[in-house]
Protein backbone atom coordinates (compact mmCIF):
# COMPACT_ATOMS: atom_id res chain seq x y z
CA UNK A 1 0.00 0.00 0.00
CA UNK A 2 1.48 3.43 -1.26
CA UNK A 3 1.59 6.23 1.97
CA UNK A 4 -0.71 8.19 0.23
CA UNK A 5 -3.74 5.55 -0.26
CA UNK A 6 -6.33 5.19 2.55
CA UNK A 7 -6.16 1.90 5.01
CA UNK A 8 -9.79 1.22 3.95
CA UNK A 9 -12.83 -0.49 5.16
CA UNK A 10 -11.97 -3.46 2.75
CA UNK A 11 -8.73 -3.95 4.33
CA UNK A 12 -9.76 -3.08 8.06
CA UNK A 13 -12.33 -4.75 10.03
CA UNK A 14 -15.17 -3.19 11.65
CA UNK A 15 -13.34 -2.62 14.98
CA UNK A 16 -10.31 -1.18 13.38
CA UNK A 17 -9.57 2.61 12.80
CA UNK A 18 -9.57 3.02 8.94
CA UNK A 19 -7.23 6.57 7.74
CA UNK A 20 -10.71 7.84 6.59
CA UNK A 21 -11.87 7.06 10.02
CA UNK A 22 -9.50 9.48 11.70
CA UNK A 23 -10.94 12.13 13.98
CA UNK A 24 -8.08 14.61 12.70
CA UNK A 25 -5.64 16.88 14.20
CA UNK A 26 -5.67 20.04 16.62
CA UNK A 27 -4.60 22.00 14.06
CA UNK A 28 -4.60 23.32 10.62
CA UNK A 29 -2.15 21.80 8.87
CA UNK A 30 -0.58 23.53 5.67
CA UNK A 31 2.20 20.50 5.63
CA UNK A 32 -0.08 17.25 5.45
CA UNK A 33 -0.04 16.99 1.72
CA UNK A 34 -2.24 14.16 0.21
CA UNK A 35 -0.10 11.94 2.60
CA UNK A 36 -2.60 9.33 4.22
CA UNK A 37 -2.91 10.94 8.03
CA UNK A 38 -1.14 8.01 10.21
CA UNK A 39 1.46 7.88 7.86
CA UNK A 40 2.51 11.31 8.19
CA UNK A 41 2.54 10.99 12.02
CA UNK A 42 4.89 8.22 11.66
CA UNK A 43 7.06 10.35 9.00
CA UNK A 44 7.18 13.24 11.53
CA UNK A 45 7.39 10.91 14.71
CA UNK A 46 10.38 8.92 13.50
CA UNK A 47 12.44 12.57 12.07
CA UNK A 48 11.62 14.40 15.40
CA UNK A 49 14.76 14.80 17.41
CA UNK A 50 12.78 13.22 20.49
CA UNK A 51 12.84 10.39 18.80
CA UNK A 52 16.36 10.71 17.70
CA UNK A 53 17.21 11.11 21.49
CA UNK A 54 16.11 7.29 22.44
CA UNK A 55 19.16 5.97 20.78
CA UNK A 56 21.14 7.35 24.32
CA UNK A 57 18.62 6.68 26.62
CA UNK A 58 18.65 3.71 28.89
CA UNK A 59 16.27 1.09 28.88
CA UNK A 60 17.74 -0.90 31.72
CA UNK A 61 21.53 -1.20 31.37
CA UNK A 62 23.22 1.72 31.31
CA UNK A 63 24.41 2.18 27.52
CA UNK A 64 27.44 3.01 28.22
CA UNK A 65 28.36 -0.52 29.81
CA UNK A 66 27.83 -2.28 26.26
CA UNK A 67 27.06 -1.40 22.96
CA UNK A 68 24.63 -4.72 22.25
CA UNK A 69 22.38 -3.50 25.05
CA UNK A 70 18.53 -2.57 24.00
CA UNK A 71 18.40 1.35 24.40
CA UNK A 72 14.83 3.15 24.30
CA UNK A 73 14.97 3.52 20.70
CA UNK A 74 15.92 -0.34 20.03
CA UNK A 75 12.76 -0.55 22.33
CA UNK A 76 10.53 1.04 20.25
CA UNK A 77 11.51 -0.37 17.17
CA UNK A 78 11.08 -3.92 18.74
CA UNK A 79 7.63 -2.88 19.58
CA UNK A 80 6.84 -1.13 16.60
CA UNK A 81 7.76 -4.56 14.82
CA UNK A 82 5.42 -6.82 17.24
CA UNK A 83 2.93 -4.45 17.14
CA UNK A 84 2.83 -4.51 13.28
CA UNK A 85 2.53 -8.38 13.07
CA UNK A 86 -0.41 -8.11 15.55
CA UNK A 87 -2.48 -5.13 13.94
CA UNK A 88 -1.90 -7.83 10.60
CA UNK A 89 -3.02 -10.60 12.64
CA UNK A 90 -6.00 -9.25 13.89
CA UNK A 91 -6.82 -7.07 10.34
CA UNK A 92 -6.25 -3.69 12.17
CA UNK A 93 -4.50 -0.57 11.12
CA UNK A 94 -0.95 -1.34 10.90
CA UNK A 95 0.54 1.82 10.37
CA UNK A 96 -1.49 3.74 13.20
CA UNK A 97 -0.45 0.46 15.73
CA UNK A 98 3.05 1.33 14.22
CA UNK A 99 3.34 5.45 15.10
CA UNK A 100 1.71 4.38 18.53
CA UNK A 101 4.20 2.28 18.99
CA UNK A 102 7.46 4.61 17.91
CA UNK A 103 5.64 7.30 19.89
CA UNK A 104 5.27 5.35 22.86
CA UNK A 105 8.20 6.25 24.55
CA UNK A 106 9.23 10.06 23.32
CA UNK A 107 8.57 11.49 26.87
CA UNK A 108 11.23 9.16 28.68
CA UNK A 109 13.57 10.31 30.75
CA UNK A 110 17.75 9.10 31.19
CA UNK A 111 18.21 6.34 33.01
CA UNK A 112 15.11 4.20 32.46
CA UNK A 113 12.54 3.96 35.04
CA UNK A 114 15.00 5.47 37.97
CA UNK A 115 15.03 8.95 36.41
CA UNK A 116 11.14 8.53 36.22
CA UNK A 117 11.11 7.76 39.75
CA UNK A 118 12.83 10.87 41.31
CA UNK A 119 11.34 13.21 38.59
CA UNK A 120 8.01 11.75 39.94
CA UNK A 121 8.74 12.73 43.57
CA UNK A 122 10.50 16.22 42.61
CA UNK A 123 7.66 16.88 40.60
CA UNK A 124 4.67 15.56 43.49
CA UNK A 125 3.89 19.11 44.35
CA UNK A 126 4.11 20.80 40.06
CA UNK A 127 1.65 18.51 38.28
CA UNK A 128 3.57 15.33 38.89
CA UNK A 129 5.62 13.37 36.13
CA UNK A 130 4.75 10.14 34.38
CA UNK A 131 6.36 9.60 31.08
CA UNK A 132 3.11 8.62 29.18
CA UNK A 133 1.90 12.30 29.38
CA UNK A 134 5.20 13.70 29.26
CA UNK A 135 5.42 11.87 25.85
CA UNK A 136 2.14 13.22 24.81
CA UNK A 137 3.72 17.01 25.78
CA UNK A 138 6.54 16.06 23.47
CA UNK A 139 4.08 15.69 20.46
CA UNK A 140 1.60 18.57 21.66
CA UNK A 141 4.01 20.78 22.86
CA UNK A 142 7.64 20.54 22.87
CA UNK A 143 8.61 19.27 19.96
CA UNK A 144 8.38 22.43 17.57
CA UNK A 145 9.23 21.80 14.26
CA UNK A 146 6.70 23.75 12.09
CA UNK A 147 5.82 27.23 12.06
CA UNK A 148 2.06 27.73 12.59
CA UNK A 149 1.68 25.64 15.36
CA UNK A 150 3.51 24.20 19.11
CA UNK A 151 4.16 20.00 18.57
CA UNK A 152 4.02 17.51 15.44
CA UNK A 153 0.27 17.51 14.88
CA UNK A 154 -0.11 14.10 15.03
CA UNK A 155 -4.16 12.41 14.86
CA UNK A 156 -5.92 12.02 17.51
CA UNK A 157 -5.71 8.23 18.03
CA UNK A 158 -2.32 8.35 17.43
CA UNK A 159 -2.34 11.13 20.86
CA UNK A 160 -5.51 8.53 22.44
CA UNK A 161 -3.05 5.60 22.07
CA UNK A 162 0.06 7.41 23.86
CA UNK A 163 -2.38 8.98 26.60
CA UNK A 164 -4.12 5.63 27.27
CA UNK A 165 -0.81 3.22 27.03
CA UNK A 166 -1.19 0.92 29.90
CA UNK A 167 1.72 -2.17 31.19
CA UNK A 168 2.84 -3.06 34.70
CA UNK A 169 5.29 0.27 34.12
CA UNK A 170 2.93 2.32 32.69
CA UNK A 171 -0.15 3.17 34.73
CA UNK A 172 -0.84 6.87 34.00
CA UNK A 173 -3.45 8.63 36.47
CA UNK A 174 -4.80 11.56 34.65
CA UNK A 175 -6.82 14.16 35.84
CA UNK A 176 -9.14 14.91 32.89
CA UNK A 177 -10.96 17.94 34.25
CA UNK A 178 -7.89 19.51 34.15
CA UNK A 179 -6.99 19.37 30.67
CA UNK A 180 -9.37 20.00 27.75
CA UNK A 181 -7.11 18.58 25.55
CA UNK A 182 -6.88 15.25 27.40
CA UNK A 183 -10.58 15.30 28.38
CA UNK A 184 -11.16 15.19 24.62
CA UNK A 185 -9.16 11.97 24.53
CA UNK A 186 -10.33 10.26 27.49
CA UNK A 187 -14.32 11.15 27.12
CA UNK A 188 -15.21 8.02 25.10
CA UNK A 189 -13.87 5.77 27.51
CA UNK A 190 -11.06 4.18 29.29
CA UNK A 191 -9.48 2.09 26.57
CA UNK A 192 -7.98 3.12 23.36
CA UNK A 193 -8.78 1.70 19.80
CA UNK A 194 -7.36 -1.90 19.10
CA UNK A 195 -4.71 -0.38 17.37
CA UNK A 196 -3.76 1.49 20.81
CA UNK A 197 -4.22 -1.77 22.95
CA UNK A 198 -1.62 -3.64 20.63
CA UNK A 199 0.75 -1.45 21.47
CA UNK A 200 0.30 -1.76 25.20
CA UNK A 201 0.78 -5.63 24.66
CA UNK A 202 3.70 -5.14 22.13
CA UNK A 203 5.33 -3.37 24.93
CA UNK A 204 5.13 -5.99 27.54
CA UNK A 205 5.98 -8.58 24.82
CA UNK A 206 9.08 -6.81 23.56
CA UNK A 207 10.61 -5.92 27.58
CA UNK A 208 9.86 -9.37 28.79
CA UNK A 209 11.56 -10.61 26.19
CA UNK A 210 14.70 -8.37 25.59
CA UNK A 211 15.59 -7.52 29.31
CA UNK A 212 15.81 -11.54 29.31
CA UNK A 213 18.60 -11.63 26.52
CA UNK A 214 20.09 -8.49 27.28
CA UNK A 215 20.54 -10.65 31.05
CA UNK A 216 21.90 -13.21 29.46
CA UNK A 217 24.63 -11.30 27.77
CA UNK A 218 25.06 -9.37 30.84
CA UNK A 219 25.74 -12.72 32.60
CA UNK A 220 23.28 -11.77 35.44
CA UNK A 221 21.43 -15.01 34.22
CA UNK A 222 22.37 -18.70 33.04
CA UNK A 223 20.80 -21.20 31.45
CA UNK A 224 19.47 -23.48 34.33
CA UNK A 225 18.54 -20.42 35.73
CA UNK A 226 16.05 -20.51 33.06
CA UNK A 227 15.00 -24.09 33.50
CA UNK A 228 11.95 -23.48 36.02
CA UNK A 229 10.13 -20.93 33.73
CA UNK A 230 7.54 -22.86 31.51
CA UNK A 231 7.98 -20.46 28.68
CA UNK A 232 11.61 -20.62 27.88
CA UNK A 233 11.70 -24.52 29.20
CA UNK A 234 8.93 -24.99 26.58
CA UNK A 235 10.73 -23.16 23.88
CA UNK A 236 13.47 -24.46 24.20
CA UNK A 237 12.92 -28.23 24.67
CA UNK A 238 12.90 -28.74 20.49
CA UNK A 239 16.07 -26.51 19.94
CA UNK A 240 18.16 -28.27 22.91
CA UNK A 241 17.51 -31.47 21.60
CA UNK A 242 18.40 -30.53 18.00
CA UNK A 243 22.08 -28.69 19.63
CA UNK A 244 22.53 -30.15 22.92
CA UNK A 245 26.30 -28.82 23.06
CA UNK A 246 25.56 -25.60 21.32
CA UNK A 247 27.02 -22.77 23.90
CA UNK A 248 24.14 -20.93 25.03
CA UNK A 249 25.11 -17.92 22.61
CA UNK A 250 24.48 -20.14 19.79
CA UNK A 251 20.87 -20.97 20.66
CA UNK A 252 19.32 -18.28 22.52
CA UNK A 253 18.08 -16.44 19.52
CA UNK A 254 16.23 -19.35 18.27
CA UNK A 255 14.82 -20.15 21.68
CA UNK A 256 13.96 -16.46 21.73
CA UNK A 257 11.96 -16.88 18.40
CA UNK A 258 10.26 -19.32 19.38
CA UNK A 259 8.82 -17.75 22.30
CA UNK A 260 8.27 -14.59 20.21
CA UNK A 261 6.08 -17.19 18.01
CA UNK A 262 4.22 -18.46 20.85
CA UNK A 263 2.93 -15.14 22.11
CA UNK A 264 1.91 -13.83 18.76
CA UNK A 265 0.40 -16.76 18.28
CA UNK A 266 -1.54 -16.65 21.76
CA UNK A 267 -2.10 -12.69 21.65
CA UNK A 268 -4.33 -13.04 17.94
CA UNK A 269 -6.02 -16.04 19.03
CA UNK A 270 -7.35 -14.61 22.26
CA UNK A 271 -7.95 -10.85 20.98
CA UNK A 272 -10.43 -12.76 18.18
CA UNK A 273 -12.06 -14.80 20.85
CA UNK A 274 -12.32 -11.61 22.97
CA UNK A 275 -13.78 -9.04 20.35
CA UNK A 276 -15.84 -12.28 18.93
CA UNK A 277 -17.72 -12.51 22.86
CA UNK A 278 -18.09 -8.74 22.97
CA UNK A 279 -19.42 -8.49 19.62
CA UNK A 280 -18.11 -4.91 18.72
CA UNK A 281 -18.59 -3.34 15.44
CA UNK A 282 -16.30 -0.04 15.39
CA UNK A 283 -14.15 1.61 17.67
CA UNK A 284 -16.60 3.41 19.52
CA UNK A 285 -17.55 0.00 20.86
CA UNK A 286 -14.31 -0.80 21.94
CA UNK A 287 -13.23 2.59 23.74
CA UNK A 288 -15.88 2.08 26.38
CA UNK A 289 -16.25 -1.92 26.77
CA UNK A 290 -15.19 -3.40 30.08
CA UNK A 291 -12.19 -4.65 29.73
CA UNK A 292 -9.39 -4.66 27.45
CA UNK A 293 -10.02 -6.54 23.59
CA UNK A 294 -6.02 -7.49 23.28
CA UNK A 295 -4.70 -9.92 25.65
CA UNK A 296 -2.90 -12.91 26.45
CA UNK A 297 -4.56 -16.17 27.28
CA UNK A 298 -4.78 -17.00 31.33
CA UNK A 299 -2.08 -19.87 30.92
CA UNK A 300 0.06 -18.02 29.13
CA UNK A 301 -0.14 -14.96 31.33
CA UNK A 302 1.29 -17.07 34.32
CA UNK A 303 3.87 -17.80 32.19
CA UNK A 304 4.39 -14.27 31.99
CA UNK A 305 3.97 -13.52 35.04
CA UNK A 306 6.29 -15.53 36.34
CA UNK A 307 8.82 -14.79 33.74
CA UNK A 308 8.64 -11.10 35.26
CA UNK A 309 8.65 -11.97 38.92
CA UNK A 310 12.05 -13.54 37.63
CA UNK A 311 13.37 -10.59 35.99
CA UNK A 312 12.58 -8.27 38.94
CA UNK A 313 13.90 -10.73 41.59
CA UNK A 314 17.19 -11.62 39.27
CA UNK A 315 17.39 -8.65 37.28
CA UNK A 316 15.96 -5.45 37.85
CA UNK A 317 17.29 -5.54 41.74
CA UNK A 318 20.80 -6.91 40.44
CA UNK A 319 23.09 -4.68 42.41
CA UNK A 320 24.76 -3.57 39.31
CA UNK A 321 21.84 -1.93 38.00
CA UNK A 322 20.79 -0.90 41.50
CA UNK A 323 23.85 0.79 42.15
CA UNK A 324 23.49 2.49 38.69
CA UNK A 325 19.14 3.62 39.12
CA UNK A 326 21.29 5.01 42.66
CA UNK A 327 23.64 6.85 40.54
CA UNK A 328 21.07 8.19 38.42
CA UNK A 329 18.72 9.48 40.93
CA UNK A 330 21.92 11.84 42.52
CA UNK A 331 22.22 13.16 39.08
CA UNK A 332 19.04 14.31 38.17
CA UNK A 333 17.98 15.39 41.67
CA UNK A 334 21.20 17.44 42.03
CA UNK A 335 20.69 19.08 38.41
CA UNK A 336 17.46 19.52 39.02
CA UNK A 337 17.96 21.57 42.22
CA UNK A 338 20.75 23.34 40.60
CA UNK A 339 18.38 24.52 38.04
CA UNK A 340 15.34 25.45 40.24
CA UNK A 341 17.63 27.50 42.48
CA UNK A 342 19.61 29.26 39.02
CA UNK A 343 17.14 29.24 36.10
CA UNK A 344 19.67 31.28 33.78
CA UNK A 345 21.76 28.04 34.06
CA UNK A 346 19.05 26.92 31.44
CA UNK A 347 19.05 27.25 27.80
CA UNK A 348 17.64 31.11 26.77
CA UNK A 349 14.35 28.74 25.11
CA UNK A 350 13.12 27.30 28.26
CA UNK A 351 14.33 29.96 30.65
CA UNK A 352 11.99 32.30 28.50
CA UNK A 353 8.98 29.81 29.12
CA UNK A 354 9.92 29.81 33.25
CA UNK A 355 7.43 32.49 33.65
CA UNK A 356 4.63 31.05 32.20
CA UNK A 357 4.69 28.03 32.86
CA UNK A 358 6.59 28.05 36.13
CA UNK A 359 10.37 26.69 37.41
CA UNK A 360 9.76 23.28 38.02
CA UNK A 361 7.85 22.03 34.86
CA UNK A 362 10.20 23.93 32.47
CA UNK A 363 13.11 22.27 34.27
CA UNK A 364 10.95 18.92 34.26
CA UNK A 365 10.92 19.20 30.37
CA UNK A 366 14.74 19.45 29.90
CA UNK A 367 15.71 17.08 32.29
CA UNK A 368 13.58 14.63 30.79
CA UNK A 369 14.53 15.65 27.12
CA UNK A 370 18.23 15.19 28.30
CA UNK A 371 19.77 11.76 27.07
CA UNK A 372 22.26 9.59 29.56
CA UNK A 373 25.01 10.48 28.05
CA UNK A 374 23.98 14.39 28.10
CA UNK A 375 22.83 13.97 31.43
CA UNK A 376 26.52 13.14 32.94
CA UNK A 377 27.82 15.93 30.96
CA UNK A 378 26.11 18.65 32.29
CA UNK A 379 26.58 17.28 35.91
CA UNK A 380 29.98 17.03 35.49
CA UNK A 381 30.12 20.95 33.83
CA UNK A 382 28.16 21.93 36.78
CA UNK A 383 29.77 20.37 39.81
CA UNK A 384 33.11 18.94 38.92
CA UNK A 385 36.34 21.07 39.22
CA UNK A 386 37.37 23.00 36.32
CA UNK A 387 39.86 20.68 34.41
CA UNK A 388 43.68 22.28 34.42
CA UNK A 389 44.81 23.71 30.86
């Protein structure tokens, strides 16, 4: 399909969001072109330098410890991918699951879900800080690449789907009184199209998945570590027996693969049994139905679940990446202090938006623009000791 046709009703089902479908943008756009709407948002989602920015962002190890490490932006292109093969599966919009997907993610902090964590408490008493509305900022607000108007101007459902995302790490509570904006996106209900809900389980799939290699490279992990989780032990059962001396290297991504295969596999059978019971015919049914249209099965969601109870126990409170989410937490609460006490230690375009939209939110938005790598820089320029000539 050529970006400038239509995803049509003969190509979408009933509960999908066909391009014609599309509830539009917040502004008037002299840029769109003929260009069909969601893929524009991708075009302008994937050049924005937000999204750019993910490539030095952590996603759990620290990215300067190994350059074969998943980073934010290998995240969302893993996700993009799985949520692709899904919106196929289940005869949904591909390319709107797609710029969900690569969107997902643009309001991120450094250093993974640790910077989110002490931005959260320095922000408790300024509006707060979660990074699914901070990412829907980026594309309303910050990012500011066209003349006529703040953000990318990006559809609606492509801003309902970011708003809305929903995983164990991602549990945004929104006020939506506050906000006309974001009352216009959460009035129809509590659940975004399928298109949005594929994303939220491409997320999970891709994380639970890549956190597991990346441990296994990291040599937190080992194979008969593995042994007691049903869906690697499953997986991997076939492969072993075909290389039962291969070195674990050799294998993994086939094992990997395979439970890749499974899921998707799992994920489009029960999201057909699920809209099949609930018997919706658009996405206005599915915004407001009582529970989510894209899931896993129950059995294989233990299997999840206990694949992630793993991860957190052996993994995510590994005391090399504790000791680095410690790290990371001095960093941003010390620049972020330094700024709210100094604003002209910001750059001239957000110290002239301090007055209007106050010290702490301003320096919110360019401590969570900042990348790792950009992060340590500026502490170091701030506090470290001038360097001898």
């Amino acid at each position: 399909m050529q970006e400038s046709q239509s995803a049509s009703s003969q190509n979408v089902a009933p509960y999908g969001v066909t391009d014609d479908d599309s509830r539009g943008r917040q502004h008037d756009d002299p840029f769109a072109g003929d260009r069909a709407p969601f893929a524009l948002d991708r075009h302008r989602v994937l050049r924005s330098a937000s999204f750019r920015r993910l490539e030095y962002k952590t996603q759990v190890f620290v990215i300067h410890e190994d350059d074969h490490y998943r980073t934010r932006l290998t995240h969302s292109l893993e996700v993009a991918a799985i949520a692709r093969q899904l919106a196929v599966g289940l005869h949904v919009n591909a390319t709107l699951a797609e710029v969900i997907a690569l969107a997902h993610d643009l309001g991120h902090p450094p250093f993974g879900h640790a910077g989110e964590s002490i931005l959260g408490q320095l922000m408790s008493e300024a509006g707060g800080f979660e990074h699914n509305v901070q990412s829907l900022r980026v594309v309303d607000y910050l990012e500011h690449p066209y003349p006529p108007f703040r953000g990318l101007n990006v559809s609606f459902e492509v801003r309902e789907g970011i708003i809305k995302h929903a995983t164990v790490h991602d549990r945004p509570e929104v006020d939506d009184s506050s906000d006309a904006g974001l009352a216009e996106l959460l009035a129809d209900g509590p659940w975004p199209s399928v298109e949005g809900q594929i994303v939220c389980l491409a997320d999970r799939l891709a994380y639970d998945c890549h956190d597991l290699e990346d441990a296994l490279g990291a040599d937190l992990i080992g194979e008969n570590d593995l042994e007691p989780l049903a869906l690697w032990r499953d997986s991997a059962v076939d492969i072993r027996r075909r290389f039962p001396d291969g070195a674990l290297g050799t294998v993994r991504r086939p094992i990997l693969d395979a439970i890749h295969a499974v899921l998707i596999q799992d994920v489009t059978a029960e999201s057909q049994r699920l809209l099949a019971e609930a018997g919706v015919t658009s996405v206005d049914d599915v915004r407001p139905a009582g529970g989510p249209m894209v899931a896993v099965s129950e059995e294989t969601n233990a299997r999840l679940e206990a694949l992630e109870a793993f991860l957190m126990e052996r993994v995510y409170r590994h005391h090399r990446v504790v000791r680095m989410d410690a790290k990371a937490r001095r960093f941003i609460e010390r620049l972020f202090d330094a700024y709210c006490d100094n604003p002209r230690l910001l750059p001239p375009r957000f110290f002239n938006r301090v007055e209007e939209q106050g010290i702490k939110r301003v320096v919110c938005d360019y401590i969570a623009g900042m990348t790792d790598r950009f992060c340590q820089d500026e502490y170091r320029r701030l506090f470290e000791p001038f360097e001898r000539v």
